[in-house]
C-alpha atoms as a PDB file:
ATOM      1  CA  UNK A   1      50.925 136.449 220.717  1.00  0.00           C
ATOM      2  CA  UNK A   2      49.109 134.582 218.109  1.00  0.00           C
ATOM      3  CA  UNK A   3      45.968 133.946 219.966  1.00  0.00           C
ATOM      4  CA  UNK A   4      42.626 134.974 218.575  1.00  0.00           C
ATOM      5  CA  UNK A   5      40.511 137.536 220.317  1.00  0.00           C
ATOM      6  CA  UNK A   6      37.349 135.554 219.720  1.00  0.00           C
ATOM      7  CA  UNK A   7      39.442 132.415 221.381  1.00  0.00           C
ATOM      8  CA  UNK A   8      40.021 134.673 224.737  1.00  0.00           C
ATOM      9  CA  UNK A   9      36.478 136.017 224.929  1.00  0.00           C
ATOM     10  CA  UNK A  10      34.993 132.205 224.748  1.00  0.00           C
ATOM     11  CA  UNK A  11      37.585 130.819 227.391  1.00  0.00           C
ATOM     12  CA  UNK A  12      35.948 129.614 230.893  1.00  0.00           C
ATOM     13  CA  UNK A  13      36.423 131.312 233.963  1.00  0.00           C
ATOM     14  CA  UNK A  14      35.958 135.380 235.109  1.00  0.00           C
ATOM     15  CA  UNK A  15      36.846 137.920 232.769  1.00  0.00           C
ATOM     16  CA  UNK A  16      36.474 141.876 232.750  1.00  0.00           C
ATOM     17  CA  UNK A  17      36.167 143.745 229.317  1.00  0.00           C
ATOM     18  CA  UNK A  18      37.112 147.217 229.400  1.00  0.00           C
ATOM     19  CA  UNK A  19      36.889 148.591 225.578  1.00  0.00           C
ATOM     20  CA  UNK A  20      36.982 151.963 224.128  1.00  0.00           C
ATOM     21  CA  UNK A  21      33.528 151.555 221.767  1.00  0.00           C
ATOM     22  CA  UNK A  22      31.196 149.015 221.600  1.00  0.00           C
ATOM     23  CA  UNK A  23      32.753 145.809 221.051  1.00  0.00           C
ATOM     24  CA  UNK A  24      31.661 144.148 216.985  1.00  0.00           C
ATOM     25  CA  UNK A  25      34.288 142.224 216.044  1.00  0.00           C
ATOM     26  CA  UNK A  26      32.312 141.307 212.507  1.00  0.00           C
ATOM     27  CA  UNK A  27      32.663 145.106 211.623  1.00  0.00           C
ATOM     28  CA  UNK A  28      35.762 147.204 209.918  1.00  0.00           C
ATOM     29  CA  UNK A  29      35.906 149.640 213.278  1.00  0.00           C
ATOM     30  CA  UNK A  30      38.966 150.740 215.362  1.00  0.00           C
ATOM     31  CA  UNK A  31      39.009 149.464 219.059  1.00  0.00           C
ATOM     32  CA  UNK A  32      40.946 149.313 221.633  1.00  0.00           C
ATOM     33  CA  UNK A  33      40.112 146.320 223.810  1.00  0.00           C
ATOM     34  CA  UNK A  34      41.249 145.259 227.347  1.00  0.00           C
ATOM     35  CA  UNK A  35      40.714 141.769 229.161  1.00  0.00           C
ATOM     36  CA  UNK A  36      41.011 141.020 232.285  1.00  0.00           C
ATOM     37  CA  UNK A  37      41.512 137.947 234.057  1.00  0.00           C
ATOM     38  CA  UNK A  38      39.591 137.923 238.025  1.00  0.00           C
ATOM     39  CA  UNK A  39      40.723 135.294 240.266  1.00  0.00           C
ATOM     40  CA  UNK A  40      38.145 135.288 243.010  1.00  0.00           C
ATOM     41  CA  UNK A  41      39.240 134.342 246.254  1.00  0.00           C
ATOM     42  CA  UNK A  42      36.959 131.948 247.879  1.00  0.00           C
ATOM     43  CA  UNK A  43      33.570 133.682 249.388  1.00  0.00           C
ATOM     44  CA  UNK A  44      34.269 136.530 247.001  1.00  0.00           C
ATOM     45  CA  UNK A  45      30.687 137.650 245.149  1.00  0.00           C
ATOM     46  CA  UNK A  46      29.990 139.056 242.225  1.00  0.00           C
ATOM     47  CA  UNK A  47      29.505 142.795 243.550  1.00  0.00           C
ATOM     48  CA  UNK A  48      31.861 143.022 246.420  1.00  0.00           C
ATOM     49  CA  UNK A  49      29.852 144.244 248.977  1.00  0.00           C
ATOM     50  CA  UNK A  50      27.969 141.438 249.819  1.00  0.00           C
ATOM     51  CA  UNK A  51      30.769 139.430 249.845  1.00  0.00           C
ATOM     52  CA  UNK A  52      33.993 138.914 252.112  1.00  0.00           C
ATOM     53  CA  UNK A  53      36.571 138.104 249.416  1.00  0.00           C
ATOM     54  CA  UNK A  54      38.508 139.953 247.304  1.00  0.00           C
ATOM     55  CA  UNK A  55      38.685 140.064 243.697  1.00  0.00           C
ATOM     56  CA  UNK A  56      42.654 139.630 242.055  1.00  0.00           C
ATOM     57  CA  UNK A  57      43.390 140.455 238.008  1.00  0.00           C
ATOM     58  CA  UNK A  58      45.987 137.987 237.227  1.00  0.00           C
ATOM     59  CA  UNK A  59      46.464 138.372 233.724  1.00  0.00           C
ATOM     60  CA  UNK A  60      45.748 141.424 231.268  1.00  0.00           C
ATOM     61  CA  UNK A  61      45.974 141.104 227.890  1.00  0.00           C
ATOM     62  CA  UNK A  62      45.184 143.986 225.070  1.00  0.00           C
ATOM     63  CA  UNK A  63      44.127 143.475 221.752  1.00  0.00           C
ATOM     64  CA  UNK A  64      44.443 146.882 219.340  1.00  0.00           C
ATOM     65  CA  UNK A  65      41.533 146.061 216.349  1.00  0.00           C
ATOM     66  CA  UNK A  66      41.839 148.115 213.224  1.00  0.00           C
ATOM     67  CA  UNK A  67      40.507 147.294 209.538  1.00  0.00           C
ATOM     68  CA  UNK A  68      38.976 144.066 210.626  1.00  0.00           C
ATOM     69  CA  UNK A  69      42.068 142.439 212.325  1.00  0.00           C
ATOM     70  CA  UNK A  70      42.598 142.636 216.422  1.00  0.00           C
ATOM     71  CA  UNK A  71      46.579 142.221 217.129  1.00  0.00           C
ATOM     72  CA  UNK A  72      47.095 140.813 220.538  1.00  0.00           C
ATOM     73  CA  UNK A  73      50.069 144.342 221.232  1.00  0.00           C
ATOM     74  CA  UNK A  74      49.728 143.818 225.308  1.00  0.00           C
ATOM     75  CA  UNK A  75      50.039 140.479 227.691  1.00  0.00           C
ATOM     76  CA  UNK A  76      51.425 140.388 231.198  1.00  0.00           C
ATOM     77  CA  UNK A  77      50.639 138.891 234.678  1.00  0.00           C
ATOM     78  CA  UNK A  78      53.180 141.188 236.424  1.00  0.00           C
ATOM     79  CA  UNK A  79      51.488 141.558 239.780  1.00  0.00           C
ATOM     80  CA  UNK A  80      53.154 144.558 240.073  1.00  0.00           C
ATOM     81  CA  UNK A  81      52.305 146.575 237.243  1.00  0.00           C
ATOM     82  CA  UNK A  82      48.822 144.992 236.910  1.00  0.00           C
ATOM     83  CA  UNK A  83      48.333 146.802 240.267  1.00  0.00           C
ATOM     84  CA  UNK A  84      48.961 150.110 238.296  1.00  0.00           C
ATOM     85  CA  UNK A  85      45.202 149.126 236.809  1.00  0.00           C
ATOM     86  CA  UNK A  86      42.024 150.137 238.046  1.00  0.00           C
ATOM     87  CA  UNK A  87      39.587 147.661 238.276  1.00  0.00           C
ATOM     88  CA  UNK A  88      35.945 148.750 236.946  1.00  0.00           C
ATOM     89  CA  UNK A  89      33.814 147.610 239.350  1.00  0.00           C
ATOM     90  CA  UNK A  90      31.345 148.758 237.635  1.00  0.00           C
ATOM     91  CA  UNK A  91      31.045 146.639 234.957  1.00  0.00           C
ATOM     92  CA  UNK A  92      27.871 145.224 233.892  1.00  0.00           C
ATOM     93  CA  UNK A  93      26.377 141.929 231.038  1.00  0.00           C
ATOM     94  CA  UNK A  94      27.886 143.431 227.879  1.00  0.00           C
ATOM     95  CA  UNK A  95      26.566 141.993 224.535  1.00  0.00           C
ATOM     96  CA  UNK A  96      29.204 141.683 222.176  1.00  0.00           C
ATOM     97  CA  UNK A  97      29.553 140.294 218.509  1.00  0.00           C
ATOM     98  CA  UNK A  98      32.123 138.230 217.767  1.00  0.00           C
ATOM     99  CA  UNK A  99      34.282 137.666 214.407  1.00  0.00           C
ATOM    100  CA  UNK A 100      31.989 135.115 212.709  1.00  0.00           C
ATOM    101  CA  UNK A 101      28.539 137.170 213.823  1.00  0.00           C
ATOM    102  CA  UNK A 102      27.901 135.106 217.458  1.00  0.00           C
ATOM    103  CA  UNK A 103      26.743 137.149 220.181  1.00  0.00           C
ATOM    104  CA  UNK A 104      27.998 136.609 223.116  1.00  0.00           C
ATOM    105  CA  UNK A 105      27.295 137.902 226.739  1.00  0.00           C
ATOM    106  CA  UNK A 106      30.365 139.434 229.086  1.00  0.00           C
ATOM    107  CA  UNK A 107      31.147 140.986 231.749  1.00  0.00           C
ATOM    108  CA  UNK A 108      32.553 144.205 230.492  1.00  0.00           C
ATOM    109  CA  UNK A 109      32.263 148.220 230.185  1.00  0.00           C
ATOM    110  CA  UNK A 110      32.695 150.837 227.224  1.00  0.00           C
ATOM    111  CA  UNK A 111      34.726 153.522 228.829  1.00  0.00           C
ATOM    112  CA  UNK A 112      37.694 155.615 226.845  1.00  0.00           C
ATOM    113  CA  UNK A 113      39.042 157.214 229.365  1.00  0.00           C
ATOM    114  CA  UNK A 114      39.982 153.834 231.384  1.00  0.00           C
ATOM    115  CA  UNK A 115      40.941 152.468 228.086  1.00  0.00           C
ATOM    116  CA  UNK A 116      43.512 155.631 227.803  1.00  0.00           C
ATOM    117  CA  UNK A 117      44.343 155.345 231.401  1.00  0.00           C
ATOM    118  CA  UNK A 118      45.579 151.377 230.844  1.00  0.00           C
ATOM    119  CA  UNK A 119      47.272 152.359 227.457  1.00  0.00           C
ATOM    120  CA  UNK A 120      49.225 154.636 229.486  1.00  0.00           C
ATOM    121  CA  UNK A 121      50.796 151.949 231.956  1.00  0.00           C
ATOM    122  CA  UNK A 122      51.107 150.221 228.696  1.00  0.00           C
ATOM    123  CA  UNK A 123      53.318 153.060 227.556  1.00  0.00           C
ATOM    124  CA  UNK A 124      55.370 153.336 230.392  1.00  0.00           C
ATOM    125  CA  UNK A 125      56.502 149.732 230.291  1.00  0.00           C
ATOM    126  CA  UNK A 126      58.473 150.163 226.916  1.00  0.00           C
END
């Protein structure tokens, strides 16, 4: 669980952000910050309804940021429970600042109460 966030958010391939404020990870701010990882089956497109194939989360991870340190506190690619999760399709280009000031574009939405929704299921697997 040592990974950085700023490592995560750089990685290659389809990612959803869901965080609970706007996402400056070169400020002192509390967050709560949720990525997931979309396997796309092939012919899938980027807003569903022009396309014919389905979008899959395979992995979520959490990262809980507080006084200038994010703690990776969630991981799991438990198809099960990651069905528990709603998946935003609404999410939109998010800018977002990373620990060392680069801004970086992401797939992502700023919504609380899917944040406290996922911390829930997070709750209920302890």
């Amino acid at each position: 669980m040592s990974e950085l966030i700023d490592e995560i958010l750089m990685l290659h391939g389809r990612k959803i952000i869901v965080a609970d404020s706007e996402i400056d990870l070169s400020a002192i701010n509390m967050n709560d910050i949720f990525i997931l990882f979309v396997e796309e089956s092939r012919g899938s497109a980027g807003g569903r309804a022009a396309g014919s194939g389905f979008r899959k989360i395979s992995k979520i991870v959490r990262f809980t940021c507080k006084s200038g340190e994010c703690v990776k506190s969630f991981e799991t690619e438990d198809t099960e429970l990651i069905e528990l999760f709603d998946i935003p399709y609404s999410a939109v280009a998010m800018d977002i600042k990373l620990s060392q000031g680069q801004q970086i574009v992401v797939q992502g939405i700023v919504d609380h109460g899917l944040v406290m929704s996922y911390a829930t299921h997070v709750e209920d697997t302890k």
